[in-house]
Protein backbone atom coordinates (compact mmCIF):
# COMPACT_ATOMS: atom_id res chain seq x y z
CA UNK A 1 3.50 2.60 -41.24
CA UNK A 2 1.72 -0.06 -42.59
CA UNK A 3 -1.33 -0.90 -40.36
CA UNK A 4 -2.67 -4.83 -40.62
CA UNK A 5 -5.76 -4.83 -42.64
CA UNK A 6 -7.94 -6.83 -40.01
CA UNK A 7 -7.43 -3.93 -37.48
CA UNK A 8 -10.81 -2.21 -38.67
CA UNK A 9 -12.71 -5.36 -39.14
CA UNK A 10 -12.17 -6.03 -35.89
CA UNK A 11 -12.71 -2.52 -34.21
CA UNK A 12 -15.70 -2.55 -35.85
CA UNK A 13 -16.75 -4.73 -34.38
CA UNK A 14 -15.85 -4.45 -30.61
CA UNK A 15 -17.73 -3.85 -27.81
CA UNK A 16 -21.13 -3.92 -29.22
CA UNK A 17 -23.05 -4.39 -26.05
CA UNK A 18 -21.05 -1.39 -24.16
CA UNK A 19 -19.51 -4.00 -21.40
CA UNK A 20 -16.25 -2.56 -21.84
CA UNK A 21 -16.60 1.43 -21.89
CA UNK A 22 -18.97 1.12 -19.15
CA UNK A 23 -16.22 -0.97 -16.91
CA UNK A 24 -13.59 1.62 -18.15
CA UNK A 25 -15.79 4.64 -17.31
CA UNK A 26 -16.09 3.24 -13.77
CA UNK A 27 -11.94 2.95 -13.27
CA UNK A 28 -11.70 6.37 -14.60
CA UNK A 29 -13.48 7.57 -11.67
CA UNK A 30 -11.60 5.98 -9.51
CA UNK A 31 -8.13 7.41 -11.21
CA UNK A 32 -9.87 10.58 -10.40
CA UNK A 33 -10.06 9.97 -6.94
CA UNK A 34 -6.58 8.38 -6.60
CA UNK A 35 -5.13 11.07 -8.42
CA UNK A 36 -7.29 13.56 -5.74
CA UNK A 37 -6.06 11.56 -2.61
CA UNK A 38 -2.21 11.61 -4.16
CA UNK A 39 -1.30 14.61 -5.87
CA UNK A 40 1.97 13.79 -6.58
CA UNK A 41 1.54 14.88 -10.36
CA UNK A 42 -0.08 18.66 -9.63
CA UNK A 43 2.60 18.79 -6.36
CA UNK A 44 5.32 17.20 -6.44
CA UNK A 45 6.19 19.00 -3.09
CA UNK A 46 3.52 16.60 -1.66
CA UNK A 47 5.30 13.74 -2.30
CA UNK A 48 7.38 14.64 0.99
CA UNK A 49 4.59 14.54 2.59
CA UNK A 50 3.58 10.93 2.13
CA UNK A 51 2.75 9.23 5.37
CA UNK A 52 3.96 5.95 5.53
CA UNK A 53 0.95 3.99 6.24
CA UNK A 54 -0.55 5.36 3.32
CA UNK A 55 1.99 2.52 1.63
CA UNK A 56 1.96 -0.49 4.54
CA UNK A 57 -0.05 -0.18 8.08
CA UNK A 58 2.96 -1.90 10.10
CA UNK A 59 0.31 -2.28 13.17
CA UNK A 60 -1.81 -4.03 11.53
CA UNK A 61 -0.24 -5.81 8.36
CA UNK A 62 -2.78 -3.74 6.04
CA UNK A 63 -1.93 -2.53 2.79
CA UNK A 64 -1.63 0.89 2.35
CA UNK A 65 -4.12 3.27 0.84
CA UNK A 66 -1.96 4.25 -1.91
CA UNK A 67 -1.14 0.73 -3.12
CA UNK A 68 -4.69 -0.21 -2.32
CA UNK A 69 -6.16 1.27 -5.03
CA UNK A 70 -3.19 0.42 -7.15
CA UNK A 71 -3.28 -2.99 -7.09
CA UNK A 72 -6.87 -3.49 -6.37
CA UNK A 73 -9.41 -0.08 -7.47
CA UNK A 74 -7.45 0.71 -10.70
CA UNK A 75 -7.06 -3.21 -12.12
CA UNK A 76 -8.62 -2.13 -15.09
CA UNK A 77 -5.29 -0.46 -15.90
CA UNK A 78 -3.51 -3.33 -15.50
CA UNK A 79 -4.20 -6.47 -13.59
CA UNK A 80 -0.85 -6.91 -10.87
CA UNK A 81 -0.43 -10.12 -9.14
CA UNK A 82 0.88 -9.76 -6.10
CA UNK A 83 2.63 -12.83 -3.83
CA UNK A 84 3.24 -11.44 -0.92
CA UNK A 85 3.43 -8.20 1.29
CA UNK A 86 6.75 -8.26 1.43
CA UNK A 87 6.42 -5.04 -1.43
CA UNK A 88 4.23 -3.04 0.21
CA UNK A 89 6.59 -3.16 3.81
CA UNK A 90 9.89 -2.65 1.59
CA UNK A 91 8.81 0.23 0.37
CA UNK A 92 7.47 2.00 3.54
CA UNK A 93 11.31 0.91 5.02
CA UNK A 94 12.76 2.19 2.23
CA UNK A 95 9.99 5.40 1.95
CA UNK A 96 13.09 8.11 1.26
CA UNK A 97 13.67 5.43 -1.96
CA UNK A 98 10.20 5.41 -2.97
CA UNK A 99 9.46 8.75 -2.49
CA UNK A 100 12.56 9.47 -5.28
CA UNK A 101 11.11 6.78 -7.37
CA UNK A 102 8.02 8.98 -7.26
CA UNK A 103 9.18 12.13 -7.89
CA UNK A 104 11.24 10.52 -11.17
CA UNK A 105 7.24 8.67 -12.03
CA UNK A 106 5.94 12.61 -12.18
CA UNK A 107 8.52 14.62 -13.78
CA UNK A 108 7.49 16.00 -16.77
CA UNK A 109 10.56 16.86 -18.25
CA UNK A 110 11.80 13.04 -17.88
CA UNK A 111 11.12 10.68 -20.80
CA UNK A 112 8.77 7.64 -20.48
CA UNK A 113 12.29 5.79 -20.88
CA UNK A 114 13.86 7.53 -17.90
CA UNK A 115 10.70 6.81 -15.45
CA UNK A 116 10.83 2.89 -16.23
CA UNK A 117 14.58 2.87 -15.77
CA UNK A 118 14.59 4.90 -12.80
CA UNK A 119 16.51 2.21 -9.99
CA UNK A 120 12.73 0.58 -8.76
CA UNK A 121 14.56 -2.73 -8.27
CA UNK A 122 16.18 -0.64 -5.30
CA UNK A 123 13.26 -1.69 -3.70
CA UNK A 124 12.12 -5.38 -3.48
CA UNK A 125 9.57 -6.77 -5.76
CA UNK A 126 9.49 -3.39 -7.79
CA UNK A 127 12.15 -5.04 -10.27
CA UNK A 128 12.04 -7.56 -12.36
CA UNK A 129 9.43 -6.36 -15.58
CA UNK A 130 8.62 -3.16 -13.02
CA UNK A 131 5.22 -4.32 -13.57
CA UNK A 132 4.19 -1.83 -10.47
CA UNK A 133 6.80 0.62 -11.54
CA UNK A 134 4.93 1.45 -15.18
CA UNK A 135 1.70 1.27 -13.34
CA UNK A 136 2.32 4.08 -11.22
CA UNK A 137 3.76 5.77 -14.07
CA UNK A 138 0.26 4.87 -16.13
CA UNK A 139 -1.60 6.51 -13.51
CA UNK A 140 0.36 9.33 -12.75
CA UNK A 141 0.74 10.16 -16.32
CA UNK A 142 -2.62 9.25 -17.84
CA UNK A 143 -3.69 12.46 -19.38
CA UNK A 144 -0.75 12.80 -21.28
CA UNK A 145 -1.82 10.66 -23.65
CA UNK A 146 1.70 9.34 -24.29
CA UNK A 147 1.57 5.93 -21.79
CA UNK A 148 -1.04 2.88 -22.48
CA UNK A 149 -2.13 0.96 -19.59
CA UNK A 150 0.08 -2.44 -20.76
CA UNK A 151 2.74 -3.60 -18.14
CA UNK A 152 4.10 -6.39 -19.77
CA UNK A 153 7.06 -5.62 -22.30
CA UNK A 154 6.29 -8.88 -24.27
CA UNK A 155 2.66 -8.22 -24.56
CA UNK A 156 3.35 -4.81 -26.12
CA UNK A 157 6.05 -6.05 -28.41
CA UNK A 158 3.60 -8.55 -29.35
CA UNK A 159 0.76 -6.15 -30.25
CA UNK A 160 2.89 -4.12 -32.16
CA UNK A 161 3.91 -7.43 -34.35
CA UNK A 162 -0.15 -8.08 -34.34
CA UNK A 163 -1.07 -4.54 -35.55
CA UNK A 164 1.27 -2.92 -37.64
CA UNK A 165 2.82 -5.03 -40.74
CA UNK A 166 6.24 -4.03 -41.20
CA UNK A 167 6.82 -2.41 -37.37
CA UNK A 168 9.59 0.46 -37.54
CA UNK A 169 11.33 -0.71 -34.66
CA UNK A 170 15.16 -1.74 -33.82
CA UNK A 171 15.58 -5.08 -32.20
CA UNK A 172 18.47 -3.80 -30.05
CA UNK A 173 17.99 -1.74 -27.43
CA UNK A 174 20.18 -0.59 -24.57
CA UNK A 175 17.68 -0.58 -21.67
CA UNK A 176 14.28 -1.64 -21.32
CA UNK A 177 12.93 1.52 -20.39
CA UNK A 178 14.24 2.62 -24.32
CA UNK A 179 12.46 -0.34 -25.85
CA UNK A 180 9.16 0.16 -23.67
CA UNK A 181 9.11 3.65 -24.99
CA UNK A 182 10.19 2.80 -28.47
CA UNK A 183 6.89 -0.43 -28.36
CA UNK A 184 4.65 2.35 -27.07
CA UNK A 185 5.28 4.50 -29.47
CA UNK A 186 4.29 1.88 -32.02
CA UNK A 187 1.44 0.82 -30.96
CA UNK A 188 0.33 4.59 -29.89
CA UNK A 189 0.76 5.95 -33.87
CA UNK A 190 -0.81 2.81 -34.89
CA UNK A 191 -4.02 3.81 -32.73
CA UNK A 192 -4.08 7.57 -34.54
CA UNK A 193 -3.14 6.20 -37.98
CA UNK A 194 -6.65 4.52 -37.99
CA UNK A 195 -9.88 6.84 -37.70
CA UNK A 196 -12.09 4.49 -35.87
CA UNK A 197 -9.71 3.82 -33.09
CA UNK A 198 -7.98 7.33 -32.93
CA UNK A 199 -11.14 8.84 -30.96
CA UNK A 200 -10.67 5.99 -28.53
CA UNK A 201 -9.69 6.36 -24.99
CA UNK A 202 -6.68 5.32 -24.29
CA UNK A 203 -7.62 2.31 -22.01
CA UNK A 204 -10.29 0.91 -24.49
CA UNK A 205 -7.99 0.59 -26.58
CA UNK A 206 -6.00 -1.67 -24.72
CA UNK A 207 -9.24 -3.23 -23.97
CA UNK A 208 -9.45 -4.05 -27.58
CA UNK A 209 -5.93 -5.24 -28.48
CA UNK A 210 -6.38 -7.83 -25.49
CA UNK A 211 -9.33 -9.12 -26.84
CA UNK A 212 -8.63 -8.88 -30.29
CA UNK A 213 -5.18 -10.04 -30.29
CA UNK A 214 -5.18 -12.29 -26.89
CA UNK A 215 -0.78 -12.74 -25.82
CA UNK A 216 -0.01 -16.55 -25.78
CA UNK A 217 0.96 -16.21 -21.94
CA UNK A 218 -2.75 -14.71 -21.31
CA UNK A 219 -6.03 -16.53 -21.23
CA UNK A 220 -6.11 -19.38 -23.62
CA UNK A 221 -8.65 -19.42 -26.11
CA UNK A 222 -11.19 -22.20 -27.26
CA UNK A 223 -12.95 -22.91 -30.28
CA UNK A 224 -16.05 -20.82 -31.70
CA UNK A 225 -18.93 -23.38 -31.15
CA UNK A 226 -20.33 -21.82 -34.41
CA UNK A 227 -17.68 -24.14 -36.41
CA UNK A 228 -16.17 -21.07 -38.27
CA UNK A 229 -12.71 -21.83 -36.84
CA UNK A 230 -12.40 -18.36 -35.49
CA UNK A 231 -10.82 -18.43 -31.41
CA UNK A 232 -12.74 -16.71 -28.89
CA UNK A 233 -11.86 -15.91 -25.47
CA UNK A 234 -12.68 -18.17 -22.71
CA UNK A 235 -12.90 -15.18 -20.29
CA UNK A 236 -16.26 -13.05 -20.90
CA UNK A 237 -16.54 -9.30 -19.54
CA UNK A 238 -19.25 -10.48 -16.96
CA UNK A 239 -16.50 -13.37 -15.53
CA UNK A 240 -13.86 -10.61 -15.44
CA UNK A 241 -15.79 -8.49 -13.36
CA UNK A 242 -17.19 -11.08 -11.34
CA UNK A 243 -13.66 -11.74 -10.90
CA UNK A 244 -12.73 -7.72 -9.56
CA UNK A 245 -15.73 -7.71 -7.61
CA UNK A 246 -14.24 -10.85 -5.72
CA UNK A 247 -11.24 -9.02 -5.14
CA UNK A 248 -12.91 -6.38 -3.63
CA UNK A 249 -15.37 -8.33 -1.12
CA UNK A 250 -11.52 -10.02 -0.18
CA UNK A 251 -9.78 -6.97 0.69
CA UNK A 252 -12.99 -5.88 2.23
CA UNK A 253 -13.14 -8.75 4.22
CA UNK A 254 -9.44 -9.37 5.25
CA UNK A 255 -9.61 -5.30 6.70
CA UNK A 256 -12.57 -6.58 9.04
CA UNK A 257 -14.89 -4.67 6.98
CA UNK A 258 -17.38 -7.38 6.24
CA UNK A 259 -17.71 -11.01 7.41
CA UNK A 260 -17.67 -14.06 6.05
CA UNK A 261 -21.23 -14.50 5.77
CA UNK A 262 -21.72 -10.71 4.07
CA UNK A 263 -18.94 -11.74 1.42
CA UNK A 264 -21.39 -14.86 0.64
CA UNK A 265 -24.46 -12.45 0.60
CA UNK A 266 -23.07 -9.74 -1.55
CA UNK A 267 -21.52 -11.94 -3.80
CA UNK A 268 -25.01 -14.25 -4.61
CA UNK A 269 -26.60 -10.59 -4.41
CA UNK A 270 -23.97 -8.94 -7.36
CA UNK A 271 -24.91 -12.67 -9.40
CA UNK A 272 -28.71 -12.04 -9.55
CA UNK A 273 -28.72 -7.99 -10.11
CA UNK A 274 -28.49 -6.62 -13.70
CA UNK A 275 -25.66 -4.57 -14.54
CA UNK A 276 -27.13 -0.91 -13.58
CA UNK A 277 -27.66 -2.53 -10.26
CA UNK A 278 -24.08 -4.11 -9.74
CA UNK A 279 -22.93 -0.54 -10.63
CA UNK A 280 -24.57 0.63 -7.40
CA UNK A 281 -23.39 -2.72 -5.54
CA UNK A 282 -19.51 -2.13 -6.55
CA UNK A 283 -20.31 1.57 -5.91
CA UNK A 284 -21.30 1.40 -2.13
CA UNK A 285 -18.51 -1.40 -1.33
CA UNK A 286 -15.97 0.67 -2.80
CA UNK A 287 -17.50 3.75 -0.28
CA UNK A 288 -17.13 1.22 2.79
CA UNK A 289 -13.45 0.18 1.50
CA UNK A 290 -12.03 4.15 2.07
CA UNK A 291 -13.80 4.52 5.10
CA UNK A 292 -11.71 4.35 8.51
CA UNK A 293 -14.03 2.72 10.37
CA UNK A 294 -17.24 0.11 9.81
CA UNK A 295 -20.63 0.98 9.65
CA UNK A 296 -23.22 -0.85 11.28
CA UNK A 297 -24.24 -3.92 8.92
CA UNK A 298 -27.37 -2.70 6.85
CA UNK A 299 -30.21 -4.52 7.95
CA UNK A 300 -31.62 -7.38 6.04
CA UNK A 301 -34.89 -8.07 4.50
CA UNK A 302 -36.17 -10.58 7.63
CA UNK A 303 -34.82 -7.78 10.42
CA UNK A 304 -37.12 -5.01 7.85
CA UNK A 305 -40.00 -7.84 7.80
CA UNK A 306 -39.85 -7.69 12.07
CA UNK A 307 -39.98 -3.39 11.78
CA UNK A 308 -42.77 -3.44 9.46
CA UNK A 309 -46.24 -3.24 11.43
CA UNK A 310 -48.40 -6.07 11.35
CA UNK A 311 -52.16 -5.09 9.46
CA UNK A 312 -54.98 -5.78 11.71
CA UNK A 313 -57.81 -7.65 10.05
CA UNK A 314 -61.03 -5.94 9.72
């Protein structure tokens, strides 16, 4: 395998300020917990045992806990756009079909090939790309080493023409779970062919291919205003996590757990605190977004100004 010669040039030099391990070491916390809540991969038995509004609240319109930190918690493993609700509800109507689906996303013995072509479409909205099929199977199979967190076929086919030279791969495949497999595959023996990037985790990785070696479908790129006629990204690290921490205030908000004037609040508050600080911020939301029911509203700095007694003049 012939790995391009830029590759290390630009591992090198990514992530200098620690933006990106630091957002990555956050997400795999949250895996942790997901994988704690659902422990479909240690039990498979427990998969029976799903309860339906764990997927869609029917009473209420809510989405699920499980796809709840799916779609929203875990973006850092891939960033899912999702149109409607309409996903969430078919699969709690169709739970005995999603509960297969599962039970195929955790099977050890099954190839990665198998799990995407497992029959998702079965299911509205889990067709197409299976964009939410190969992120459950990402999550679900994270510590096997063998999966990167990239949902898009075209983006990983597009990588593997970006990293490797002359890319050992067939352009004829009979399925797209065989060619997702066959990309990955790639792309992963590209990643221990080169010493630098062979220690990495898997997701930083990714991290570093996307930023690197941006897709043409993803965010478009401007010109370096140093003149060198290099491309950087118009997207920085801070705006994407300004960006999840929007997200987050929004499902926060549309579940009744805040208002409309504590999404303004926390969102001016997460703008003037330094990072260490918008840990804690994202931190404490995230506590208030698994809870069942909400807290009282922490007090603000006029109602603390009213407790605090007055000093008498001497």
């Amino acid at each position: 395998m012939a790995i391009n010669n830029s590759l290390l040039d630009k591992a090198n030099a990514f992530d200098k300020n620690g933006l990106t391990k630091r957002e990555i070491d956050i997400a795999l916390v949250l895996l942790k917990e997901f994988r704690v809540k659902f422990l479909f991969a240690e039990n498979p038995q427990s998969i029976e045992w799903l309860d339906p509004d764990k997927i869609f609240k029917a009473n209420s319109g809510e989405i699920g806990e499980f796809f709840s930190y799916l779609v929203y918690s875990l973006d850092p493993f891939g960033h899912i756009t999702i149109q409607s609700s309409n996903v969430y509800q078919n699969a709690r109507t169709q739970i005995n079909d999603f509960k297969y689906l599962l039970r195929v996303a955790v099977d050890k013995k099954k190839s990665l090939a198998e799990k995407v072509n497992a029959p998702w479409e079965k299911i509205g909205g889990l067709g197409q790309d299976k964009l939410i099929a190969k992120k459950i199977i990402f999550c679900f199979n994270y510590e096997s080493g063998k999966v990167l967190p990239i949902l898009n076929t075209s983006h990983l086919r597009h990588f593997v023409n970006k990293v490797i030279d002359k890319p050992n791969i067939s352009r004829k495949y009979y399925s797209l779970g065989e060619e997702y497999e066959n990309l990955m595959s790639e792309l992963l023996l590209a990643k221990e062919n080169l010493l630098l990037t062979k220690t990495w985790e898997i997701t930083f990785f990714v991290k570093f291919l996307y930023a690197s070696y941006p897709p043409p479908d993803s965010e478009k790129p401007t010109a370096n205003p140093s003149g060198e006629g290099k491309t950087i990204n118009v997207v920085t690290n801070e705006q994407l996590e300004l960006r999840a921490f929007v997200k987050l205030l929004g499902e926060l908000q549309s579940k009744g757990k805040i208002t409309g004037e504590e999404f303004r609040v926390n969102r001016e508050l997460w703008m003037r605190q330094q990072s260490n600080d918008r840990d804690v911020t994202v931190w404490r939301l995230k506590q208030l977004l698994n809870t069942e029911t909400k807290p009282s509203p922490p007090r603000n700095q006029s109602d603390e100004m009213q407790k605090r007694p007055t000093r008498q003049k001497l």
